[in-house]
C-alpha atoms as a PDB file:
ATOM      1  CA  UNK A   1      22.237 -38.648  12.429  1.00  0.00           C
ATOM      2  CA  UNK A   2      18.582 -36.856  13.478  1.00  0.00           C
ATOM      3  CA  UNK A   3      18.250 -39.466  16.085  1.00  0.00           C
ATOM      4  CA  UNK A   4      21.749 -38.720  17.438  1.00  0.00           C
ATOM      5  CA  UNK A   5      20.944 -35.209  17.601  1.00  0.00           C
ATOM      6  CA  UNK A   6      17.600 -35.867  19.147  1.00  0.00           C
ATOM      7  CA  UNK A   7      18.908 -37.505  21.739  1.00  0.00           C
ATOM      8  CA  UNK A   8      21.486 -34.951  22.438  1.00  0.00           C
ATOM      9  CA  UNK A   9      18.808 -31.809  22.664  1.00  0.00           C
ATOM     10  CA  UNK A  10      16.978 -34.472  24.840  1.00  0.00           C
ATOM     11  CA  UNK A  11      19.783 -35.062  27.062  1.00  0.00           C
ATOM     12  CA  UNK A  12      20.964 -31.274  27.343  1.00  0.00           C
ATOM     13  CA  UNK A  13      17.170 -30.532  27.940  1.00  0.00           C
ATOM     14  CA  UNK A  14      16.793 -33.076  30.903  1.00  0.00           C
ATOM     15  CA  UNK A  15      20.073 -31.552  32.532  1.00  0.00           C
ATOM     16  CA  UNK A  16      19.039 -27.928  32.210  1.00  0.00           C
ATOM     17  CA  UNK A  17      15.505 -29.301  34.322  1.00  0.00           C
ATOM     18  CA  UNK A  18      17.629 -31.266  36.887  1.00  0.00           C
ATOM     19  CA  UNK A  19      20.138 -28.755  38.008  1.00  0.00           C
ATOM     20  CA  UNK A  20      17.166 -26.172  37.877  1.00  0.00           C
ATOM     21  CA  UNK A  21      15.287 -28.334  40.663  1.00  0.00           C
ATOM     22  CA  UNK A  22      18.798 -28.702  42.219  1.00  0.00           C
ATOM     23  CA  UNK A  23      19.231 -24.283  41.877  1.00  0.00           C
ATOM     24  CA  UNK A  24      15.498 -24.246  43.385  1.00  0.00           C
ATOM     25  CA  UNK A  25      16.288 -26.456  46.065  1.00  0.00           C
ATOM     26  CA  UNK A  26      19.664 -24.536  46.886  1.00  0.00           C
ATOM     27  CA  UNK A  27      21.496 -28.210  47.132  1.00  0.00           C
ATOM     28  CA  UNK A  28      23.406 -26.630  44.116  1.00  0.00           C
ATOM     29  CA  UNK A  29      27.471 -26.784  43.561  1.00  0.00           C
ATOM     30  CA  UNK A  30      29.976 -24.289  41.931  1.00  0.00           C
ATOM     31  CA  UNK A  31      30.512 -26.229  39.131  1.00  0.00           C
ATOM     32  CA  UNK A  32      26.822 -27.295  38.412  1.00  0.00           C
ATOM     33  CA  UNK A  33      26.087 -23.252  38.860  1.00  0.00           C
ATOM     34  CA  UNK A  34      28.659 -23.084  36.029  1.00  0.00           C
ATOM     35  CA  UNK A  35      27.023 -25.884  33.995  1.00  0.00           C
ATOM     36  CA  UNK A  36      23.684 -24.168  34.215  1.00  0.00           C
ATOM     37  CA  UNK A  37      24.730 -20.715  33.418  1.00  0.00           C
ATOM     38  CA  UNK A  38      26.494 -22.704  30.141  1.00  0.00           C
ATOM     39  CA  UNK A  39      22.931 -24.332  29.380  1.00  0.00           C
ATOM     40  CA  UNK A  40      20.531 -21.261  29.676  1.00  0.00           C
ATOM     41  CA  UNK A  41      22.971 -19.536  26.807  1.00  0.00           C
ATOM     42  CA  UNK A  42      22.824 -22.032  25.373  1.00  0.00           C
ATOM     43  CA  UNK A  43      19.244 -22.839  24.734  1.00  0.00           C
ATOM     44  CA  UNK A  44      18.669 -19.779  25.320  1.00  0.00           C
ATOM     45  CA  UNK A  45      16.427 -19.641  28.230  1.00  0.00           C
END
């Protein structure tokens, strides 16, 4: 069960730094936008 969580704070954590780049690079979409706003309230960044 710890691995499976792991992996899931792993996999939120590598999304969050992708659609960052994506934000910085201003290639992002509406819905990513969305995504990311969902993440950083998440993790509370």
């Amino acid at each position: 069960m710890n691995k499976q969580i792991n992996e899931s704070i792993k996999f939120l954590l590598s999304e969050y730094k992708r659609l960052k780049m994506k934000q910085k690079e201003k290639k992002i979409t509406k819905e990513e936008k969305e995504t990311l706003t969902k993440l950083k309230s998440f993790l509370g960044k």
